[in-house]
Protein backbone atom coordinates (compact mmCIF):
# COMPACT_ATOMS: atom_id res chain seq x y z
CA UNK A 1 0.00 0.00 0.00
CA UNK A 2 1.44 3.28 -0.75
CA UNK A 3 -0.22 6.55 0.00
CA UNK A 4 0.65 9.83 -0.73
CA UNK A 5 0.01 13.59 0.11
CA UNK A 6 -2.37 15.15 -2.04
CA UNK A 7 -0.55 17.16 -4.73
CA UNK A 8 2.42 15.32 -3.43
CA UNK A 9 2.45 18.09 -0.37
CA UNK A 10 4.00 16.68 2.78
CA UNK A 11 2.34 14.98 5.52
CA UNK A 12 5.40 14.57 8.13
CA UNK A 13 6.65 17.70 8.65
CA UNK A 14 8.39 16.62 12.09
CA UNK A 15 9.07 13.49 14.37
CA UNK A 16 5.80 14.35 16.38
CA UNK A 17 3.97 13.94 13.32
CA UNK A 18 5.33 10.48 12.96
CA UNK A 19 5.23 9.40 16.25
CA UNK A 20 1.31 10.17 15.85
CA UNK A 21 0.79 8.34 13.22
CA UNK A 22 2.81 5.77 14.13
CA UNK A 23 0.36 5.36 17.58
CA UNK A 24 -2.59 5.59 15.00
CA UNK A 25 -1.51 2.85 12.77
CA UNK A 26 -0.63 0.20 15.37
CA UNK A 27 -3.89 0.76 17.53
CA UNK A 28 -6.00 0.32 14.43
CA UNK A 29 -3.33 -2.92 13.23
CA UNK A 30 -3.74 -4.81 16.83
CA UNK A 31 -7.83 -3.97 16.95
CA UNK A 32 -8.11 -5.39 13.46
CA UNK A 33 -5.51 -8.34 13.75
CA UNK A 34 -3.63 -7.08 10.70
CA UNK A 35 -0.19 -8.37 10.75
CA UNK A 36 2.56 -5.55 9.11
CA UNK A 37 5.76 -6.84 7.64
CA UNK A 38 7.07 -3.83 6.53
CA UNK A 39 6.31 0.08 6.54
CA UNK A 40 8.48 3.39 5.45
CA UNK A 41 7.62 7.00 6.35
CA UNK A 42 8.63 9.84 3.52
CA UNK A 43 7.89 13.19 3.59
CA UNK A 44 5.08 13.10 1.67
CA UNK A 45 4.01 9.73 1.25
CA UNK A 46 4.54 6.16 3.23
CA UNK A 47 4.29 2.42 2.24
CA UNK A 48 2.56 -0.10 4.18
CA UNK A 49 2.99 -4.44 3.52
CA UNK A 50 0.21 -5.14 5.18
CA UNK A 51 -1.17 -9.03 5.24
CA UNK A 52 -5.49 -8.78 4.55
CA UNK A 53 -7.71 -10.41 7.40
CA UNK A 54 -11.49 -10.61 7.74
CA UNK A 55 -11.79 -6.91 7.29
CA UNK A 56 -10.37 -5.39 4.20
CA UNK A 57 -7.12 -2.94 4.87
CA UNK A 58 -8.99 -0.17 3.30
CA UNK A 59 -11.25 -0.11 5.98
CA UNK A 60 -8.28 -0.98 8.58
CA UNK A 61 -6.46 2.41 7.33
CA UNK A 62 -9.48 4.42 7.23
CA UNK A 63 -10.02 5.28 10.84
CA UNK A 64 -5.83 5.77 11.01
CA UNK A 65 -6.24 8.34 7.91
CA UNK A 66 -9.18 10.51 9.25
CA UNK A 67 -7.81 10.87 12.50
CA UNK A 68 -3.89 11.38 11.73
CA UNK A 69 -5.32 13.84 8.81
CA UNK A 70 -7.85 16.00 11.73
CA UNK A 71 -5.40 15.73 13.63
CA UNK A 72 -2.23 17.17 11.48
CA UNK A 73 -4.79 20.10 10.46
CA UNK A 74 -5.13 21.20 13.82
CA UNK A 75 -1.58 20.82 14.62
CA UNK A 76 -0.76 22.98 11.51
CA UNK A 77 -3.59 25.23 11.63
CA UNK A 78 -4.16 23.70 8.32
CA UNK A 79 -7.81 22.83 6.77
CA UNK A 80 -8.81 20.81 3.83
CA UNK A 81 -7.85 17.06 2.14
CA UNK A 82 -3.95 15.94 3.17
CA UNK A 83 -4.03 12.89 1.36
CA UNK A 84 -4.86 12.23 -2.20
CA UNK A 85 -8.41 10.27 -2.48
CA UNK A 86 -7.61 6.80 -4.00
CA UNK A 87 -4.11 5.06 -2.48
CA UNK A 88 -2.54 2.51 -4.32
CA UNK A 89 -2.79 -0.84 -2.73
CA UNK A 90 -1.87 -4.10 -4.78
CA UNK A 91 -2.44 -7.56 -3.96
CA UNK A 92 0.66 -9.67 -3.91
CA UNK A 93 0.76 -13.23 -3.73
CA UNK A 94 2.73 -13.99 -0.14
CA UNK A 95 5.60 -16.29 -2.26
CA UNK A 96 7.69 -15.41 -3.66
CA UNK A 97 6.91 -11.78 -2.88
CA UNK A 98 7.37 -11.22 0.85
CA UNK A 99 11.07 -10.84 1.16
CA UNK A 100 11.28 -8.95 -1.91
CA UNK A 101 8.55 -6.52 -1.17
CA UNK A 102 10.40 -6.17 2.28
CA UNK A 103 13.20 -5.20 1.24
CA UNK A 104 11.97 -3.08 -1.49
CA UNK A 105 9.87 -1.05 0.96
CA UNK A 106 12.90 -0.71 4.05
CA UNK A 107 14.92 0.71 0.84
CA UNK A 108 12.83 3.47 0.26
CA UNK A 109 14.35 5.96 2.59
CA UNK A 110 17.75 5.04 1.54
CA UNK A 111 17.11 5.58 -2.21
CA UNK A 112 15.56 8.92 -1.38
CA UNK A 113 19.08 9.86 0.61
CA UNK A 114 17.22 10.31 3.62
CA UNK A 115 19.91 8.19 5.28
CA UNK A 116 23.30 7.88 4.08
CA UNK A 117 24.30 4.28 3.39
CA UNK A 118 23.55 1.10 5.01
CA UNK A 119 24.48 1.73 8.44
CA UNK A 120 22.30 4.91 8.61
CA UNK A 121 19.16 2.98 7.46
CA UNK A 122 19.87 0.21 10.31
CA UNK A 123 19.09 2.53 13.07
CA UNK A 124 16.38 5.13 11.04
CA UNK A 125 13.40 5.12 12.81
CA UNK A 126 10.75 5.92 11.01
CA UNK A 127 11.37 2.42 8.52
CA UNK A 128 10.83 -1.37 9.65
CA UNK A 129 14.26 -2.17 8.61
CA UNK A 130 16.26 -0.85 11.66
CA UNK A 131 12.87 -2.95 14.07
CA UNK A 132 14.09 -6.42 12.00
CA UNK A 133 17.93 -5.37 12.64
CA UNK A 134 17.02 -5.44 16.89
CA UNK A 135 18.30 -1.55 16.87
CA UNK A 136 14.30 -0.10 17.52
CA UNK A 137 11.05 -1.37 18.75
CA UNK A 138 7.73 -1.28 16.55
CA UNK A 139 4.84 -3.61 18.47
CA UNK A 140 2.91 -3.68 15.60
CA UNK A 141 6.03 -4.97 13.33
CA UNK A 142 5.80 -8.76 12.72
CA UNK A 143 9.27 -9.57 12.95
CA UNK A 144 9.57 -13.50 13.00
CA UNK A 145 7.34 -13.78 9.95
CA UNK A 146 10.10 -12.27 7.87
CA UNK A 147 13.03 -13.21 9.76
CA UNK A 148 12.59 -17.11 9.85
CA UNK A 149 12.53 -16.77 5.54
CA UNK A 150 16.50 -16.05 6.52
CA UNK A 151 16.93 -18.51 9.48
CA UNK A 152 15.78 -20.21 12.19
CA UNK A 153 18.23 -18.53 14.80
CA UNK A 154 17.57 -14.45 15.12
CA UNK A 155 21.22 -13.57 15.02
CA UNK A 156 21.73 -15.35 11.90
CA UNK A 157 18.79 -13.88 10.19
CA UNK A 158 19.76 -10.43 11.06
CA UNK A 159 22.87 -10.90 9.16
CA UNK A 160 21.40 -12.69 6.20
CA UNK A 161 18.48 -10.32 5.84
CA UNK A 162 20.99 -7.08 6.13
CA UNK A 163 23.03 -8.86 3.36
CA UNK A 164 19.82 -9.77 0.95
CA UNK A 165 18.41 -5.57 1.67
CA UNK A 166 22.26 -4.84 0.83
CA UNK A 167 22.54 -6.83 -2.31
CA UNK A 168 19.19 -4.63 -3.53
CA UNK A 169 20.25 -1.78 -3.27
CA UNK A 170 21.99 -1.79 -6.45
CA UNK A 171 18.97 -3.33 -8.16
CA UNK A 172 17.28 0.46 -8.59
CA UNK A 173 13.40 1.17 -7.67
CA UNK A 174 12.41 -2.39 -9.11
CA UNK A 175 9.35 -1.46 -11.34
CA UNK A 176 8.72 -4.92 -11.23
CA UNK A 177 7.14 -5.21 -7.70
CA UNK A 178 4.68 -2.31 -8.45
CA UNK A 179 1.67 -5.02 -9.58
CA UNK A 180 1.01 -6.69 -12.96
CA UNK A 181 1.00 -10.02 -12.23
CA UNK A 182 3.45 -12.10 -14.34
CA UNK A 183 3.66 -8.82 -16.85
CA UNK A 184 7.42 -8.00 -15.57
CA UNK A 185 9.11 -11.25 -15.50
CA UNK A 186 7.63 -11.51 -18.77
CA UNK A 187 9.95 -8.82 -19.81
CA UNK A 188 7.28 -6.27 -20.22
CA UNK A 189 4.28 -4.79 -22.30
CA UNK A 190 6.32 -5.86 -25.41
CA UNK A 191 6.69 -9.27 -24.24
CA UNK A 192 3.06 -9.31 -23.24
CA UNK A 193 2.12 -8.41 -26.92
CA UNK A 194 4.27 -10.70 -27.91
CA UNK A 195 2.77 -13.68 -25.83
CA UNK A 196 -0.54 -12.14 -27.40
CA UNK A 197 -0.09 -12.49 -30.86
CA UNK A 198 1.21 -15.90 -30.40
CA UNK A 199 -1.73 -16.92 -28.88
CA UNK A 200 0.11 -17.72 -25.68
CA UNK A 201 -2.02 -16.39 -22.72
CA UNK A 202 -0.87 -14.84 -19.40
CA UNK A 203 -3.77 -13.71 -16.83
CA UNK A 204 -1.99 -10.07 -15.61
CA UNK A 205 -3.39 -7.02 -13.48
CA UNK A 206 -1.84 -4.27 -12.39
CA UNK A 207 -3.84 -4.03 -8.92
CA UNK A 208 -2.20 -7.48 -8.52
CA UNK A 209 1.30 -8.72 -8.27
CA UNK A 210 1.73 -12.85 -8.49
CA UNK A 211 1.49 -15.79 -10.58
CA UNK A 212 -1.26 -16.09 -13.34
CA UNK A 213 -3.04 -18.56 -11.23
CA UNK A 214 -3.21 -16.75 -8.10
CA UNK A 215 -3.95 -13.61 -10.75
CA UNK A 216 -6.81 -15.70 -12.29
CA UNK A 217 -8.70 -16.63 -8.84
CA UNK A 218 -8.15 -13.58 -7.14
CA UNK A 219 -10.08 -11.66 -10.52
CA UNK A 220 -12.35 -14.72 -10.75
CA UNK A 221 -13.60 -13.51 -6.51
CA UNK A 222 -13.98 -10.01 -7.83
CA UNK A 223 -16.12 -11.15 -10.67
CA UNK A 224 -18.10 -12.99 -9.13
CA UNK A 225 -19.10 -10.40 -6.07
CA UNK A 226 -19.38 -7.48 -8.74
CA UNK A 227 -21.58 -9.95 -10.56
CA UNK A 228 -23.81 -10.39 -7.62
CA UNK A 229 -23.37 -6.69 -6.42
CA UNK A 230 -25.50 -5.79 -10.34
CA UNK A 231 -27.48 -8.18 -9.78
CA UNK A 232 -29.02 -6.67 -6.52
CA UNK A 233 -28.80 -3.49 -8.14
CA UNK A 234 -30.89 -4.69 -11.27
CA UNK A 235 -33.65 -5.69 -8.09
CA UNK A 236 -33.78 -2.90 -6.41
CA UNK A 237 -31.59 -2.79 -3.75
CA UNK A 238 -31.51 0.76 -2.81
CA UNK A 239 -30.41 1.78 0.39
CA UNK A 240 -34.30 2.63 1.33
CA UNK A 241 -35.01 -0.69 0.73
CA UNK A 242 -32.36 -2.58 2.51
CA UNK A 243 -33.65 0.01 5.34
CA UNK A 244 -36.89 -1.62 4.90
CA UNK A 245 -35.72 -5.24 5.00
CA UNK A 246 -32.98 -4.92 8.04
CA UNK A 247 -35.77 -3.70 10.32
CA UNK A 248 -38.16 -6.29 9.04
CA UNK A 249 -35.45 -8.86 9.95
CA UNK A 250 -34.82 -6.87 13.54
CA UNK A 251 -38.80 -7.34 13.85
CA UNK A 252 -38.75 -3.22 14.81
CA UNK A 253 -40.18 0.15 12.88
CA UNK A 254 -38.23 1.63 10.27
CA UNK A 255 -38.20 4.88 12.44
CA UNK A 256 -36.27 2.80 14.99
CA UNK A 257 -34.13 1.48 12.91
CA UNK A 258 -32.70 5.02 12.30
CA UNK A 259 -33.27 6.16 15.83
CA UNK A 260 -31.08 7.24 18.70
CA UNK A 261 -31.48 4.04 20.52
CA UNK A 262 -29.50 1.21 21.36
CA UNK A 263 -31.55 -1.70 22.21
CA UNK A 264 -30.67 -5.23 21.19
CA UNK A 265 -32.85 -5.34 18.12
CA UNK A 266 -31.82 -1.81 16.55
CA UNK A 267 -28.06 -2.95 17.04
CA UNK A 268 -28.76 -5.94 15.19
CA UNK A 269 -30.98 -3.95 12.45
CA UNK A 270 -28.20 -1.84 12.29
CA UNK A 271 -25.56 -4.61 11.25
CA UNK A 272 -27.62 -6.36 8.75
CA UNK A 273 -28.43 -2.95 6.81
CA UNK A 274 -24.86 -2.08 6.90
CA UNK A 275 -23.29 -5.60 5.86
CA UNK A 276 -26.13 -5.85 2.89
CA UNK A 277 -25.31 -1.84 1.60
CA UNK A 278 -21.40 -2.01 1.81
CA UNK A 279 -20.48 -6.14 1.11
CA UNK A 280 -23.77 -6.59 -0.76
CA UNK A 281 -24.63 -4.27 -2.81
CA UNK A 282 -21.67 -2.75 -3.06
CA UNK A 283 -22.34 0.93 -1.41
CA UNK A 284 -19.20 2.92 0.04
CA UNK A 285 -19.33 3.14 3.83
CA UNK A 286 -19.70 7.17 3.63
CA UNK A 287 -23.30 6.25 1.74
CA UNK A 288 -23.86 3.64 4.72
CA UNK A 289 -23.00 5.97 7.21
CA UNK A 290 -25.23 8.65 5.87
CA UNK A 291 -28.18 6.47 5.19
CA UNK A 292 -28.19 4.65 9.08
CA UNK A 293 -26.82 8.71 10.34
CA UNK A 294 -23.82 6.85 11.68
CA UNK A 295 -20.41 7.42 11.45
CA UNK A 296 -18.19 5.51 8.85
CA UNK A 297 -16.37 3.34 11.55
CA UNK A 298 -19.54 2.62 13.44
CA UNK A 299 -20.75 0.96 9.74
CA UNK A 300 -17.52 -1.04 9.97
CA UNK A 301 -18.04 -2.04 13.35
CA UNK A 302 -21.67 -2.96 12.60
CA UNK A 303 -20.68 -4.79 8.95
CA UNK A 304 -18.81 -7.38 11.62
CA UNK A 305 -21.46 -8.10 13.43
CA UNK A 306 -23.99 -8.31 10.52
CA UNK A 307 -21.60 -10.78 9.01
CA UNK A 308 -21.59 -12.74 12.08
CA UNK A 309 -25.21 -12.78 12.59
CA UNK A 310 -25.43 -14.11 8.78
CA UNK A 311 -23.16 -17.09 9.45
CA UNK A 312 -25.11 -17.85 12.19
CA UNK A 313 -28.63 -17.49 10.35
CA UNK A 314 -27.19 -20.03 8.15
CA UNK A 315 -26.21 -22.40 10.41
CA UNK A 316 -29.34 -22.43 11.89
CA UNK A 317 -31.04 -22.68 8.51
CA UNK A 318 -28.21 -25.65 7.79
CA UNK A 319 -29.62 -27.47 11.24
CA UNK A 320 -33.23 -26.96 10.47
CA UNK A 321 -33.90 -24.02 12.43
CA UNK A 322 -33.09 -25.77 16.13
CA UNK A 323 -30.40 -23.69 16.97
């Protein structure tokens, strides 16, 4: 994941900055059980390799975006957007990209002469690389996930990892870990072509970085949910109506659905209407959060529970209704 300041303007100005974000991002990773293998602060932008759980990370960053970007504002007596509105997030298949997306990300600061050399990037502390060489602490850093791909004893690791992150740096900004599936180690959009005209086929994407297969099922997912998400469209599934159908679930008025209240039934009206408009049909949690006059991480809250209470309403169905 890799987001950026919109217009490319800064958003660390100063080590309180990234200490704040810093708090922001591993509250929000330990709440959400989102492991991070490796992360790098820039002036104006920072990468994120962040492993996907039950909830998606767009949803994991939101609440760490809104509040670093109110808070920044204030700090800077500052008012408006700080970062740009879409971030760029690819999908990568785990092997054989892990270690080379770690050490493409821990680079980052180096190649931008933020530190000088090696040795200044193992102790810089605003990258992952100087928390996996033992010289800073990061609690929400998953260090033996990456370290045991170099060894099975720590010290060892250390030394074979700094070697590996050593031997890239001469290897440039590798284009070829910025999605695409197997488009790169084709050789390219020529080689692509190529392929093409020969009738040899390659599944590629350049949201997704990994082998054609794991290309082909993760599109083949996406298909199939945008494929349901028009066909609940086609019937009718406005956000009035899902209104309509969540309270008639929650056996309670539509007027309490949307009410100040907090009784056992609205909460659970509440979580249906917002896991059917945002995983459903396909709504963004801003038109959730608007429609149930919530805020957009009270319709992520709620979507867990709704998809919890769905599992369960099909397990009960699957038992004949004894549960």
């Amino acid at each position: 994941m890799i987001v950026r300041g919109i217009e490319r303007r800064a958003i660390f100005t100063d080590d309180v900055d990234r200490r704040d974000f810093l708090g922001r991002l591993a509250e929000s990773l330990e709440k959400n059980k989102t492991p991070c293998y490796a992360w790098a602060l820039m002036p104006n932008h920072f990468h994120l390799l962040l492993e996907t759980g039950k909830k998606p990370v767009g949803r994991v960053m939101q609440s760490v975006l809104t509040g670093y970007a109110l808070a920044f504002n204030r700090r800077h007596k500052r008012a408006g957007h700080l970062f740009q509105n879409r971030f760029k997030s690819i999908l990568c298949e785990r092997e054989p990209y892990l270690r080379e997306l770690v050490r493409y990300i821990h680079l980052n600061p180096l190649r931008a002469n933020l530190v000088s050399g090696l040795s200044g990037l193992d102790r810089h502390p605003w990258s992952g690389h100087s928390v996996l060489m033992g010289n800073r602490d990061a609690g929400f850093q998953s260090i033996e996930e990456v370290l045991l791909r170099f060894g099975k004893r720590t010290g060892i690791a250390r030394a074979k990892y700094r070697t590996f992150v050593e031997e890239g740096i001469a290897r440039g900004s590798r284009p070829d870990l910025v999605g695409g599936g197997l488009i790169r180690s084709l050789g390219g959009w020529d080689a692509v072509m190529e392929a093409k005209r020969s009738r040899e086929h390659h599944a590629h994407d350049e949201r997704i970085l990994g082998s054609s297969d794991f290309v082909v099922g993760t599109l083949k997912v996406a298909e199939e949910r945008e494929k349901q998400r028009c066909r609940l469209r086609r019937q009718g599934w406005t956000p009035e109506r899902i209104l309509r159908r969540a309270a008639d679930a929650a056996r309670i008025r539509l007027g309490e659905l949307l009410g100040r209240g907090r009784t056992a039934p609205q909460s659970r009206g509440r979580a249906l209407a917002c896991k059917w408009m945002v995983e459903d049909a396909g709504m963004t949690l801003t038109d959730a959060a608007r429609a149930l006059h919530l805020t957009t991480e009270g319709v992520s809250k709620a979507i867990e529970r709704g998809r919890k209470m769905r599992i369960a309403l099909e397990a009960s169905v699957a038992d004949g209704g004894t549960s």
